[in-house]
PDB file of N, CA and C in Angstrom:
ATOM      1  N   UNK A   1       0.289  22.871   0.391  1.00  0.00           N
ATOM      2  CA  UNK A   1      -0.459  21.685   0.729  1.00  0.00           C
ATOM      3  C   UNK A   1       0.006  20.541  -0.152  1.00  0.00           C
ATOM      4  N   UNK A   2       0.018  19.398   0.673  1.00  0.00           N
ATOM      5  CA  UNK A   2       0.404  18.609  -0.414  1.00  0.00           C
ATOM      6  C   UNK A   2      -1.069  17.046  -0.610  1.00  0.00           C
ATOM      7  N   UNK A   3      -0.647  16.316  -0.986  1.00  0.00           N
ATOM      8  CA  UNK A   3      -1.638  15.260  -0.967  1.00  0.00           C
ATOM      9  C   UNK A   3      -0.394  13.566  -1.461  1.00  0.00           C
ATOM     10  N   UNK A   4      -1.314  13.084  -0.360  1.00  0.00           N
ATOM     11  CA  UNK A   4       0.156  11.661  -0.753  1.00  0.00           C
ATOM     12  C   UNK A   4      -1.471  10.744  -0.421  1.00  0.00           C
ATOM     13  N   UNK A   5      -0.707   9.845  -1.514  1.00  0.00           N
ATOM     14  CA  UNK A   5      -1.280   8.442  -2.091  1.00  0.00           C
ATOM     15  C   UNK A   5      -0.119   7.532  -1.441  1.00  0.00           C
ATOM     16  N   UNK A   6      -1.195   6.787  -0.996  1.00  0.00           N
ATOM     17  CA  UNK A   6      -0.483   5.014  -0.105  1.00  0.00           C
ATOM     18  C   UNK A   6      -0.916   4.666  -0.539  1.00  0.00           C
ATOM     19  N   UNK A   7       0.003   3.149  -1.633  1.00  0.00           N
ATOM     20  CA  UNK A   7      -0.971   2.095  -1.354  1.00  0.00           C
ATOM     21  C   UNK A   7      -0.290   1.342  -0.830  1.00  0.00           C
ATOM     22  N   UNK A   8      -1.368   0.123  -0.612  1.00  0.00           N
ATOM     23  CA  UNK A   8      -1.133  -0.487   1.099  1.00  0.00           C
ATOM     24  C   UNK A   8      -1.400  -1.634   0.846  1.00  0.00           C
ATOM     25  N   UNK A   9      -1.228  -3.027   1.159  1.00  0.00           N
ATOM     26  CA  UNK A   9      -1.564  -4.262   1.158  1.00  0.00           C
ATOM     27  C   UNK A   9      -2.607  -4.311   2.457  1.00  0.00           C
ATOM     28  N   UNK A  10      -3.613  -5.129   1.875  1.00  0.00           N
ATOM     29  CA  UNK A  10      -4.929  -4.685   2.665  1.00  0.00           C
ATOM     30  C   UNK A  10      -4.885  -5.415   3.790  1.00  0.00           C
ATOM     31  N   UNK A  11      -3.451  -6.403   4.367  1.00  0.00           N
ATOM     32  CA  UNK A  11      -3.667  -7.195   5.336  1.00  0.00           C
ATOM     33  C   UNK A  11      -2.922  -5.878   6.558  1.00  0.00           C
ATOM     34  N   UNK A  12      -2.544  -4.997   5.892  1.00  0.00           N
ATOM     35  CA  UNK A  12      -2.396  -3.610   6.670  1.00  0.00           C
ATOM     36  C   UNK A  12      -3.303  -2.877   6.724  1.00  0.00           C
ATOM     37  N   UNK A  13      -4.342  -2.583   6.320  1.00  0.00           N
ATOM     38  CA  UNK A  13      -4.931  -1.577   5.523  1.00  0.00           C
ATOM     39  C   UNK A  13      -5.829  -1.051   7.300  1.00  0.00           C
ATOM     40  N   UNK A  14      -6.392  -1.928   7.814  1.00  0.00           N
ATOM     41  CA  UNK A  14      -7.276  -1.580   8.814  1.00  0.00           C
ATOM     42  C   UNK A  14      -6.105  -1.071  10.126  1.00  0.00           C
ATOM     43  N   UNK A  15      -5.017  -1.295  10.315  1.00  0.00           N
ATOM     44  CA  UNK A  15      -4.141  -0.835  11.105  1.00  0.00           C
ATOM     45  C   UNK A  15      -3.908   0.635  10.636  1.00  0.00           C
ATOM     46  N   UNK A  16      -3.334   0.985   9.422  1.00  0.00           N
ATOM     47  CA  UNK A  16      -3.271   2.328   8.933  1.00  0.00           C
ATOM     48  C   UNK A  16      -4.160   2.930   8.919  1.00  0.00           C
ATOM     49  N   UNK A  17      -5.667   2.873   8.389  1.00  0.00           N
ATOM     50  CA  UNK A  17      -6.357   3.672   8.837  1.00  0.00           C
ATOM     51  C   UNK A  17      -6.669   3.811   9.801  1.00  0.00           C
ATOM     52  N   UNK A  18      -6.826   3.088  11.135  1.00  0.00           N
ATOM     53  CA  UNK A  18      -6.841   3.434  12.664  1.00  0.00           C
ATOM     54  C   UNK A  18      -6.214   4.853  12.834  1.00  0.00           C
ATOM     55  N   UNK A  19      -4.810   4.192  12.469  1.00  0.00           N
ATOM     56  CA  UNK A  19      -3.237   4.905  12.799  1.00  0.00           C
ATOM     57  C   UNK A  19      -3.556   6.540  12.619  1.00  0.00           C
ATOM     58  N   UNK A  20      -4.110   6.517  11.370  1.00  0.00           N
ATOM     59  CA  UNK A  20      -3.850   8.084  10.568  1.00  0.00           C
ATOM     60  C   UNK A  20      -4.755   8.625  11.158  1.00  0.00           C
ATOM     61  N   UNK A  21      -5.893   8.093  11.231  1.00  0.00           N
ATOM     62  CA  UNK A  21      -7.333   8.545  12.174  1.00  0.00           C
ATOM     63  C   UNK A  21      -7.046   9.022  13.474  1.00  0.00           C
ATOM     64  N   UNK A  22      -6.061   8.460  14.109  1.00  0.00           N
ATOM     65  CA  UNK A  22      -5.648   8.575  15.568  1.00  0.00           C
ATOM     66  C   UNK A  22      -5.144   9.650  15.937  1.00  0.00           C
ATOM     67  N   UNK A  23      -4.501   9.558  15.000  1.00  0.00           N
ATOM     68  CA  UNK A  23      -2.794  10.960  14.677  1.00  0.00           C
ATOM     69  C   UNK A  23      -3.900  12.286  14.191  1.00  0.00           C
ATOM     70  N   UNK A  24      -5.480  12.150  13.305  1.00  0.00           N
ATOM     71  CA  UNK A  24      -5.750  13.465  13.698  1.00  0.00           C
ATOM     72  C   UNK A  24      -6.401  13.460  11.993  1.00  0.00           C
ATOM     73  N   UNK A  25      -5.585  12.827  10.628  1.00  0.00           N
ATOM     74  CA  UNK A  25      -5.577  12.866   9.302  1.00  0.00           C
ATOM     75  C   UNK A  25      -6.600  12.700   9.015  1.00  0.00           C
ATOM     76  N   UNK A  26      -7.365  13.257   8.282  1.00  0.00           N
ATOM     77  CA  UNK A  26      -8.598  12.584   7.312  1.00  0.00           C
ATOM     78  C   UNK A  26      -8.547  11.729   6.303  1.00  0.00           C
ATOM     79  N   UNK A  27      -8.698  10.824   5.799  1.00  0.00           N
ATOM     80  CA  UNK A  27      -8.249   9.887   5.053  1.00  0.00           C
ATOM     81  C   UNK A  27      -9.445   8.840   3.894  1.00  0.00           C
ATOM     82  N   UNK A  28      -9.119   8.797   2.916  1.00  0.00           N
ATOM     83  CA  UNK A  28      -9.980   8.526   2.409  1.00  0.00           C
ATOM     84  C   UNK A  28      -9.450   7.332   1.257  1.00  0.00           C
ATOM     85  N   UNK A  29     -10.326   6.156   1.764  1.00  0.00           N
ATOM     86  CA  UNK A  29      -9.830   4.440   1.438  1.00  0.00           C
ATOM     87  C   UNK A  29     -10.174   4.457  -0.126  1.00  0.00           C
ATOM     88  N   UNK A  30      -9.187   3.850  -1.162  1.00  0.00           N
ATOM     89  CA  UNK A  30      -9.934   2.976  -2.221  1.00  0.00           C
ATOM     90  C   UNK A  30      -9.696   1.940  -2.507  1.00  0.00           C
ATOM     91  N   UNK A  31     -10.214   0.796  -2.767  1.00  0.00           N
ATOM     92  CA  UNK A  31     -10.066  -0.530  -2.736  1.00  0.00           C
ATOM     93  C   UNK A  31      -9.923  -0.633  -4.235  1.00  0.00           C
ATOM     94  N   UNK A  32      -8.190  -1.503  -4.109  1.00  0.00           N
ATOM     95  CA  UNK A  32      -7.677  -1.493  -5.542  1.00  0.00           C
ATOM     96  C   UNK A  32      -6.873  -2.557  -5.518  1.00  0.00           C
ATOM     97  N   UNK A  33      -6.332  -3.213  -6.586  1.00  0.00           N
ATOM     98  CA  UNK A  33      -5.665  -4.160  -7.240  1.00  0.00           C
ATOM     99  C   UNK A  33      -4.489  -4.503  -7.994  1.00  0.00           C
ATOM    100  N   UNK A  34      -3.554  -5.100  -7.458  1.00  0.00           N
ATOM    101  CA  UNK A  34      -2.219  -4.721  -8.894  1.00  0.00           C
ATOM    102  C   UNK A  34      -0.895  -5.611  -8.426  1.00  0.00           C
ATOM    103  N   UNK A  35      -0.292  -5.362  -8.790  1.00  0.00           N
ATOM    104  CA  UNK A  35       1.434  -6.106  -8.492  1.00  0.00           C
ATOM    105  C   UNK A  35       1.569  -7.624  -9.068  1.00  0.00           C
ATOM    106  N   UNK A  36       2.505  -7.941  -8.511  1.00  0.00           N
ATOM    107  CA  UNK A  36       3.028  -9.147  -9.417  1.00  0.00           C
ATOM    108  C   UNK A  36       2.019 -10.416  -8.879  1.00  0.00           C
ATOM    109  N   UNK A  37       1.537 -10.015  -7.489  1.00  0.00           N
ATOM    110  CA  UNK A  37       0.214 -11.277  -6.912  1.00  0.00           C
ATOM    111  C   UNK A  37      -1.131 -11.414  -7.517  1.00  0.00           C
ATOM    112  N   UNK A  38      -1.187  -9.986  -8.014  1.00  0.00           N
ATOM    113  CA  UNK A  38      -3.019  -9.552  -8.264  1.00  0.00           C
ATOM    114  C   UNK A  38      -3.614  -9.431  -6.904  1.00  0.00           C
ATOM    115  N   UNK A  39      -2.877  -9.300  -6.337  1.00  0.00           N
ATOM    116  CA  UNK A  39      -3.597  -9.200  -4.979  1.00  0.00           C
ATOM    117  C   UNK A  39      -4.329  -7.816  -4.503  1.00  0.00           C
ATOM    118  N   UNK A  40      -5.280  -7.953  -3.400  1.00  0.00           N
ATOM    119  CA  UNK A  40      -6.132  -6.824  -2.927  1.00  0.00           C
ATOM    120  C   UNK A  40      -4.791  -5.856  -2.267  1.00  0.00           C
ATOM    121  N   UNK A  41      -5.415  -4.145  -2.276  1.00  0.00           N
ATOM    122  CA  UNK A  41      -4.564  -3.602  -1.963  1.00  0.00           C
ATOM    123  C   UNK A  41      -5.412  -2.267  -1.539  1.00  0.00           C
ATOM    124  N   UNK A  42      -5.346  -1.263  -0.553  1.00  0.00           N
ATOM    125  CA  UNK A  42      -5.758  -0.041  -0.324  1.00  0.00           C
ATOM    126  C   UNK A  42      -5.172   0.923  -1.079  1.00  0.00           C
ATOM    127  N   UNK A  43      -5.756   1.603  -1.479  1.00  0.00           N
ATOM    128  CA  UNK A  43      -5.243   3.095  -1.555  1.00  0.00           C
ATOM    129  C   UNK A  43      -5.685   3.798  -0.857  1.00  0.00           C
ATOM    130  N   UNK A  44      -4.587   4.856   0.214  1.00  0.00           N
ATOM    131  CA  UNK A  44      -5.275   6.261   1.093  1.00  0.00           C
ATOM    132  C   UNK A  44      -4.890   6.915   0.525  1.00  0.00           C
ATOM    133  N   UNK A  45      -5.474   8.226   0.418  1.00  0.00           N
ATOM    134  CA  UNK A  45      -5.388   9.632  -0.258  1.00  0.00           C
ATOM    135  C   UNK A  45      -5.250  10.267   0.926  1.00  0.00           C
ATOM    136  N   UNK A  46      -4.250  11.001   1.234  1.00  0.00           N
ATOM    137  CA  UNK A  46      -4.291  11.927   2.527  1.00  0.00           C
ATOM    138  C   UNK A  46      -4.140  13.674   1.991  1.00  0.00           C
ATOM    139  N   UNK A  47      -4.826  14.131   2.452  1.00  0.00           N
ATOM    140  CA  UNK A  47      -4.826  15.520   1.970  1.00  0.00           C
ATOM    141  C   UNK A  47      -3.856  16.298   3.963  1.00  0.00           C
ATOM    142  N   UNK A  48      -2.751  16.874   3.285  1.00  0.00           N
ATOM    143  CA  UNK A  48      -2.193  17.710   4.703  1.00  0.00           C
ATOM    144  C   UNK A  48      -1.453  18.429   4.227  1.00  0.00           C
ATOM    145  N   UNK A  49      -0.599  19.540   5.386  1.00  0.00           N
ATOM    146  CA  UNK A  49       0.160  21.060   5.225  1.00  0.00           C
ATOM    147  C   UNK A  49       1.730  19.865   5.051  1.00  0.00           C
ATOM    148  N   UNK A  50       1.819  20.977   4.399  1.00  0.00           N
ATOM    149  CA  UNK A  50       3.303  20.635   3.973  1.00  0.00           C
ATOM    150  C   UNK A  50       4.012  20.051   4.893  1.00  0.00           C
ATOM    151  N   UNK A  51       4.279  20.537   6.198  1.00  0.00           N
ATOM    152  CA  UNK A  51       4.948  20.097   7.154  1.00  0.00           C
ATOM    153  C   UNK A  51       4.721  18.743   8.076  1.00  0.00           C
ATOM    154  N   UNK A  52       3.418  18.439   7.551  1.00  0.00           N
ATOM    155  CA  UNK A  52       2.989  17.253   8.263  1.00  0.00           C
ATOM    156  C   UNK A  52       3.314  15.590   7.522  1.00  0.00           C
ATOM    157  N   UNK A  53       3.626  15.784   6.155  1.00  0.00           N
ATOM    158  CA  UNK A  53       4.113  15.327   5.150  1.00  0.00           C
ATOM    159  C   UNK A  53       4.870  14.049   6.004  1.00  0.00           C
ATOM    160  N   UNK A  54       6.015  14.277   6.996  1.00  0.00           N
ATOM    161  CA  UNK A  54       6.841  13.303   6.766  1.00  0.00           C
ATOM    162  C   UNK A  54       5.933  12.280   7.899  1.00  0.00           C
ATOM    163  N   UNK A  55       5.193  13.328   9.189  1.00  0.00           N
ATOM    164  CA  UNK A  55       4.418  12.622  10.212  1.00  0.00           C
ATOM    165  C   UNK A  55       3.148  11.579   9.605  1.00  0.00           C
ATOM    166  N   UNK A  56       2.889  11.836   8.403  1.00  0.00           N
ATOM    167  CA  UNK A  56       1.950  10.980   7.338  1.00  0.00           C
ATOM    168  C   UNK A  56       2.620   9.707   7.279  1.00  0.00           C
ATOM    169  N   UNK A  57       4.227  10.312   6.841  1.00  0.00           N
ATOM    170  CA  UNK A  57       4.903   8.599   5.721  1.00  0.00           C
ATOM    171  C   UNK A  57       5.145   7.771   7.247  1.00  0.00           C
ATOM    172  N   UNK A  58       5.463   8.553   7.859  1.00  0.00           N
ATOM    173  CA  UNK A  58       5.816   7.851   9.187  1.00  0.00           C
ATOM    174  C   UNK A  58       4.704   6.787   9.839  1.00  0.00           C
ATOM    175  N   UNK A  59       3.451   7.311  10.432  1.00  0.00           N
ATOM    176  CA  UNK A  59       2.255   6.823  10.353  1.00  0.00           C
ATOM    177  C   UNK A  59       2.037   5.568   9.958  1.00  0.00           C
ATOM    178  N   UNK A  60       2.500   5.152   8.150  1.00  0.00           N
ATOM    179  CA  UNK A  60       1.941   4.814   7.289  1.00  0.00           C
ATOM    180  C   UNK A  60       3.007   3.739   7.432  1.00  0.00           C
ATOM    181  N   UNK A  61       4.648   4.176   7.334  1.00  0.00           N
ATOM    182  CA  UNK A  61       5.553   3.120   7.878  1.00  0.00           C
ATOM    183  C   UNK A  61       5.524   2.421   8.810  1.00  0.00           C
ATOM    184  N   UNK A  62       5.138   2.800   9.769  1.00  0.00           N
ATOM    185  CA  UNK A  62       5.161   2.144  11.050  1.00  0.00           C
ATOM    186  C   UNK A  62       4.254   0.681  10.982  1.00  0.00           C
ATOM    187  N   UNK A  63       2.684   0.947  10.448  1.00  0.00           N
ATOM    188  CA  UNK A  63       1.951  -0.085  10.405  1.00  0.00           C
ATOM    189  C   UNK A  63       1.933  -1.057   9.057  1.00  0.00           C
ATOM    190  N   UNK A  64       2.559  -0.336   8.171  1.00  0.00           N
ATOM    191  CA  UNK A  64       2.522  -1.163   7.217  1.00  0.00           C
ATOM    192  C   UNK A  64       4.311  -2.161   6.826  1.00  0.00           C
ATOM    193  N   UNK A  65       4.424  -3.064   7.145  1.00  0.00           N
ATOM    194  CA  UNK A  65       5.934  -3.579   6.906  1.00  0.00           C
ATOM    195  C   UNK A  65       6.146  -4.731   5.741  1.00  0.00           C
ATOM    196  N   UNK A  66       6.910  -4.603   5.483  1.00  0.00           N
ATOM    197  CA  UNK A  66       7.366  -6.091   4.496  1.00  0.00           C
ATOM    198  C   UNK A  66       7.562  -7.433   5.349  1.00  0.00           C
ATOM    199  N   UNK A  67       6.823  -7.963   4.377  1.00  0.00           N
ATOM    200  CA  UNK A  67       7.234  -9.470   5.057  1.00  0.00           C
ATOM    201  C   UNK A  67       7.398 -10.507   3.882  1.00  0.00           C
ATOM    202  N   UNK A  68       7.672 -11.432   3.886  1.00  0.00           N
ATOM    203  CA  UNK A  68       8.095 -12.590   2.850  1.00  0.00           C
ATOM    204  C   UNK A  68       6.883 -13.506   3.313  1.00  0.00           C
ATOM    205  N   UNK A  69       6.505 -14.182   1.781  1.00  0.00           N
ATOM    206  CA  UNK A  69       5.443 -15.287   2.004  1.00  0.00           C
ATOM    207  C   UNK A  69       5.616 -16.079   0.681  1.00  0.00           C
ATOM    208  N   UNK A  70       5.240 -17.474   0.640  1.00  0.00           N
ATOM    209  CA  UNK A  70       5.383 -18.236  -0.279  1.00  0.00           C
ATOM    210  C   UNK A  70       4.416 -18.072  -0.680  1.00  0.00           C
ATOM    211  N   UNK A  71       4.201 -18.376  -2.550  1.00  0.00           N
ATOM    212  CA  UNK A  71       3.127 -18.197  -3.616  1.00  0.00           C
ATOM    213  C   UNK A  71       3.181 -19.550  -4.105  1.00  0.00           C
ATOM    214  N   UNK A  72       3.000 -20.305  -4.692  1.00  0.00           N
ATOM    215  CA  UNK A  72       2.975 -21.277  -6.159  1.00  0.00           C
ATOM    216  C   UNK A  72       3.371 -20.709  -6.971  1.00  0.00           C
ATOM    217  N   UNK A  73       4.002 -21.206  -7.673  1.00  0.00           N
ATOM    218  CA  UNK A  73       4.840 -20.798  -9.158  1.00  0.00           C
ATOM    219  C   UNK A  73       4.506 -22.659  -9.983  1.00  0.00           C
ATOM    220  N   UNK A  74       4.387 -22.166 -11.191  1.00  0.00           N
ATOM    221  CA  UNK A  74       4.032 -23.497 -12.193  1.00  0.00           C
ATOM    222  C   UNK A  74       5.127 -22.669 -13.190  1.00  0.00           C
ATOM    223  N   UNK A  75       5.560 -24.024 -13.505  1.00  0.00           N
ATOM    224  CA  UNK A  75       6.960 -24.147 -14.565  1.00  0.00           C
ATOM    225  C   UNK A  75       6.261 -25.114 -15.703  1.00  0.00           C
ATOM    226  N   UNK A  76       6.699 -25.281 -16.528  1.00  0.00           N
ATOM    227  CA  UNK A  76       6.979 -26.188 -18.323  1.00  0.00           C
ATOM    228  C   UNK A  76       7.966 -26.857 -17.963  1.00  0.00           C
ATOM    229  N   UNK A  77       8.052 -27.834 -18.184  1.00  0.00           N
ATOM    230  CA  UNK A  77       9.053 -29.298 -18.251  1.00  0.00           C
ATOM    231  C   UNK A  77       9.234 -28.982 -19.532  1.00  0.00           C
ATOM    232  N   UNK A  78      10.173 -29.635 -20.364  1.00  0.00           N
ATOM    233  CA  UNK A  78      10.782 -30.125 -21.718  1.00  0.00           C
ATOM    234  C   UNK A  78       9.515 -30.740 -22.553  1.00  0.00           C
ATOM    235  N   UNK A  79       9.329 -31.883 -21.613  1.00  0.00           N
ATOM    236  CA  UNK A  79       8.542 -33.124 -21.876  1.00  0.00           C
ATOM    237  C   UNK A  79       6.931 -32.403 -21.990  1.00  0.00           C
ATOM    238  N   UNK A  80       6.614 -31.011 -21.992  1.00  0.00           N
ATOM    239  CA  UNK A  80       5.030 -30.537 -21.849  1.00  0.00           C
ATOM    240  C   UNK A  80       4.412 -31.017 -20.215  1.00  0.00           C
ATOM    241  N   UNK A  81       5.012 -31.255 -19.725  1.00  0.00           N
ATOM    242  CA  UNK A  81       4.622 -31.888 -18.053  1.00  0.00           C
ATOM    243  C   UNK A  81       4.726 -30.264 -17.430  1.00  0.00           C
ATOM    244  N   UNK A  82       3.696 -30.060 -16.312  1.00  0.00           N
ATOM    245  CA  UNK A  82       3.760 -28.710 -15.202  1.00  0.00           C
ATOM    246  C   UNK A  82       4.273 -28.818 -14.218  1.00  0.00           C
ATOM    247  N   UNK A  83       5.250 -28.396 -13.443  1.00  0.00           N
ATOM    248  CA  UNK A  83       5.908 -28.278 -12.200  1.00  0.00           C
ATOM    249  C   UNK A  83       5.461 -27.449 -11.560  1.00  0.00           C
ATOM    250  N   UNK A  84       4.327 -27.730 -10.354  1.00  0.00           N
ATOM    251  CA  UNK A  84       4.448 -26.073  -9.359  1.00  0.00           C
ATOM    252  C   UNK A  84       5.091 -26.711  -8.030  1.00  0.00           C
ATOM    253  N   UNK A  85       6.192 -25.457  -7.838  1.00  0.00           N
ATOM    254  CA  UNK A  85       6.758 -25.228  -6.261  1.00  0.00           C
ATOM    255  C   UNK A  85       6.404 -23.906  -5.845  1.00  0.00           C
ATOM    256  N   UNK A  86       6.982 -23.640  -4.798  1.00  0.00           N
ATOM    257  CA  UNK A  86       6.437 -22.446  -3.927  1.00  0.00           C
ATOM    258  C   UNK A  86       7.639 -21.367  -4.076  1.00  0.00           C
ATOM    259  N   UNK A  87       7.750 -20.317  -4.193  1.00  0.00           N
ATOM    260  CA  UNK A  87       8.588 -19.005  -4.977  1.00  0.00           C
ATOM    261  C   UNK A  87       8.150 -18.152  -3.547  1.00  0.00           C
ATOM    262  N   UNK A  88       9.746 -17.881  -3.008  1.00  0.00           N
ATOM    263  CA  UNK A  88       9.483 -16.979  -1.842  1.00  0.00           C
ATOM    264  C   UNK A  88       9.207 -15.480  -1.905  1.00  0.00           C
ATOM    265  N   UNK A  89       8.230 -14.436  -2.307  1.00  0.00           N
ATOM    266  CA  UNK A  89       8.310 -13.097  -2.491  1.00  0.00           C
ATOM    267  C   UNK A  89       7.751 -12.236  -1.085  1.00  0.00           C
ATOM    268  N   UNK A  90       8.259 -11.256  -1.356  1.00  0.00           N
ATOM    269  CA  UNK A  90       8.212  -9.808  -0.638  1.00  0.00           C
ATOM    270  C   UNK A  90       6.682  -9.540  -0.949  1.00  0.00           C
ATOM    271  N   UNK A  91       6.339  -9.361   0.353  1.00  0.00           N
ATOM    272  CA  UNK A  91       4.687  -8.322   0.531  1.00  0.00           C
ATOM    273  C   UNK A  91       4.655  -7.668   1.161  1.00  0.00           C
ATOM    274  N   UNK A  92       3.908  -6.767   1.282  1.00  0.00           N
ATOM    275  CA  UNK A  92       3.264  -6.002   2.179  1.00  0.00           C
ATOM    276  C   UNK A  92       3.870  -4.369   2.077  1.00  0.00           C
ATOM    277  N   UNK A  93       4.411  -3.647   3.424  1.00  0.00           N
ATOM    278  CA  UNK A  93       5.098  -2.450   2.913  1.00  0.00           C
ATOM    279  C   UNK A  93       3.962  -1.480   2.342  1.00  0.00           C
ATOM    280  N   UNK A  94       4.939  -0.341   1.755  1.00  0.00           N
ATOM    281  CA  UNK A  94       3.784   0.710   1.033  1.00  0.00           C
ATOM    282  C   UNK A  94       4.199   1.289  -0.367  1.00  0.00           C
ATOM    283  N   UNK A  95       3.600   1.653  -0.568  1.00  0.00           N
ATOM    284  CA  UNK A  95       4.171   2.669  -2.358  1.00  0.00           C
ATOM    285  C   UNK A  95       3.593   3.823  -1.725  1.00  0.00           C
ATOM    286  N   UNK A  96       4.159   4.870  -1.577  1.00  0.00           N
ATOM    287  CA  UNK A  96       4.078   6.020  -1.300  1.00  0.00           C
ATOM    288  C   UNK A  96       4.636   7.586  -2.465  1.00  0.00           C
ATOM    289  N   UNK A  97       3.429   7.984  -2.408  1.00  0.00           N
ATOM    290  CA  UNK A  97       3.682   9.250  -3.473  1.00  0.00           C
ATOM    291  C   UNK A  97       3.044  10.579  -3.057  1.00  0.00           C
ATOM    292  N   UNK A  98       3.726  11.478  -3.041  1.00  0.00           N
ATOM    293  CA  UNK A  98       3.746  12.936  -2.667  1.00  0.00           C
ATOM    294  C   UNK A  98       3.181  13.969  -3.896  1.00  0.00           C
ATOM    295  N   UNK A  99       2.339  14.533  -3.844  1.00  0.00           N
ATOM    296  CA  UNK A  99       1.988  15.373  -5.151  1.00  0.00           C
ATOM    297  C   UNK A  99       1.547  16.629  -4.607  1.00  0.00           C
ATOM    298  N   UNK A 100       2.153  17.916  -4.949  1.00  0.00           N
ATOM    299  CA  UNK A 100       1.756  19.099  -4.987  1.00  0.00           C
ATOM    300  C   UNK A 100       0.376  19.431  -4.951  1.00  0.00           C
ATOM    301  N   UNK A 101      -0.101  20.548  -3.963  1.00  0.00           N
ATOM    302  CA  UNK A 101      -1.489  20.332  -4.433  1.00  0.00           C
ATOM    303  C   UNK A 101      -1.675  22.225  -4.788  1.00  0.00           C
ATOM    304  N   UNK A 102      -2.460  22.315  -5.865  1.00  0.00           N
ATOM    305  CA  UNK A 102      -2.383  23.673  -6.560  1.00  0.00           C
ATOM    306  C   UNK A 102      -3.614  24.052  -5.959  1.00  0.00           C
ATOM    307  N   UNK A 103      -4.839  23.554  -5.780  1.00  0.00           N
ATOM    308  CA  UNK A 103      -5.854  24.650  -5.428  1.00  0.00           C
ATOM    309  C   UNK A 103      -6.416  23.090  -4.132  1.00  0.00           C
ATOM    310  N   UNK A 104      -6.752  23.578  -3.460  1.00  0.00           N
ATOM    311  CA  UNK A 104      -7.876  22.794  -1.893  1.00  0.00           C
ATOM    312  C   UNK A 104      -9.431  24.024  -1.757  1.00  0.00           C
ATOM    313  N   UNK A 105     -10.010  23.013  -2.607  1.00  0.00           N
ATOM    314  CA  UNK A 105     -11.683  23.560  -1.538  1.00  0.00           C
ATOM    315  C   UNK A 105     -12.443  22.829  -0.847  1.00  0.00           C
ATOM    316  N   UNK A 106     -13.156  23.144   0.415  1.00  0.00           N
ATOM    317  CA  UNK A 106     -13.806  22.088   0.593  1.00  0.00           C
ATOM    318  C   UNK A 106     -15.201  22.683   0.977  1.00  0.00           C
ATOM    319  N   UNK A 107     -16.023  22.048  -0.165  1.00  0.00           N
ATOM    320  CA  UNK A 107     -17.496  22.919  -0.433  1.00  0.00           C
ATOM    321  C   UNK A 107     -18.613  22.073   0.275  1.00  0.00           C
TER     322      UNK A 107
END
């Protein structure tokens, strides 16, 4: 058995859990925070048999994609003066992690 952690940018987050729900997965949301935006982000915990593993990342790829979006960025002048322009970065996509699972009960 294994257990894989997504996290997810939450402007995906309601598509993937549909998705995994659909496909059959039990899935279980945590609402979390982090990366270079501070931005909102899901975590799913999926508990499945080994073999279902890649039909999970797949799932999880499909609805969740990268896309590019402009942020504000503020700069320092010489002179102590602030410059903000807009800094093009990468969002969305998934962080995906696979972990062994040694004992499953469900009481």
């Amino acid at each position: 058995m294994k257990l894989v952690l997504a996290i997810v940018s939450n402007d995906d987050s309601g598509m993937v859990s549909a998705a995994l729900t659909k496909e059959g997965f039990s899935v279980t949301k945590l609402a979390t925070t982090g990366g270079f935006l501070m931005a909102g982000n899901t975590t799913f915990i999926v508990g499945t048999e080994d073999d279902k593993v890649d039909q999970v990342i797949d799932v999880i790829s499909r609805q969740s994609r990268r896309r590019t979006q402009l942020v504000p960025s503020t700069t320092t002048m010489d002179v102590g003066m602030y410059s903000s322009f807009p800094v093009e970065v990468t969002v969305g996509g998934s962080t995906i992690f696979v972990l062994n699972v040694d004992r499953f009960e469900k009481v």
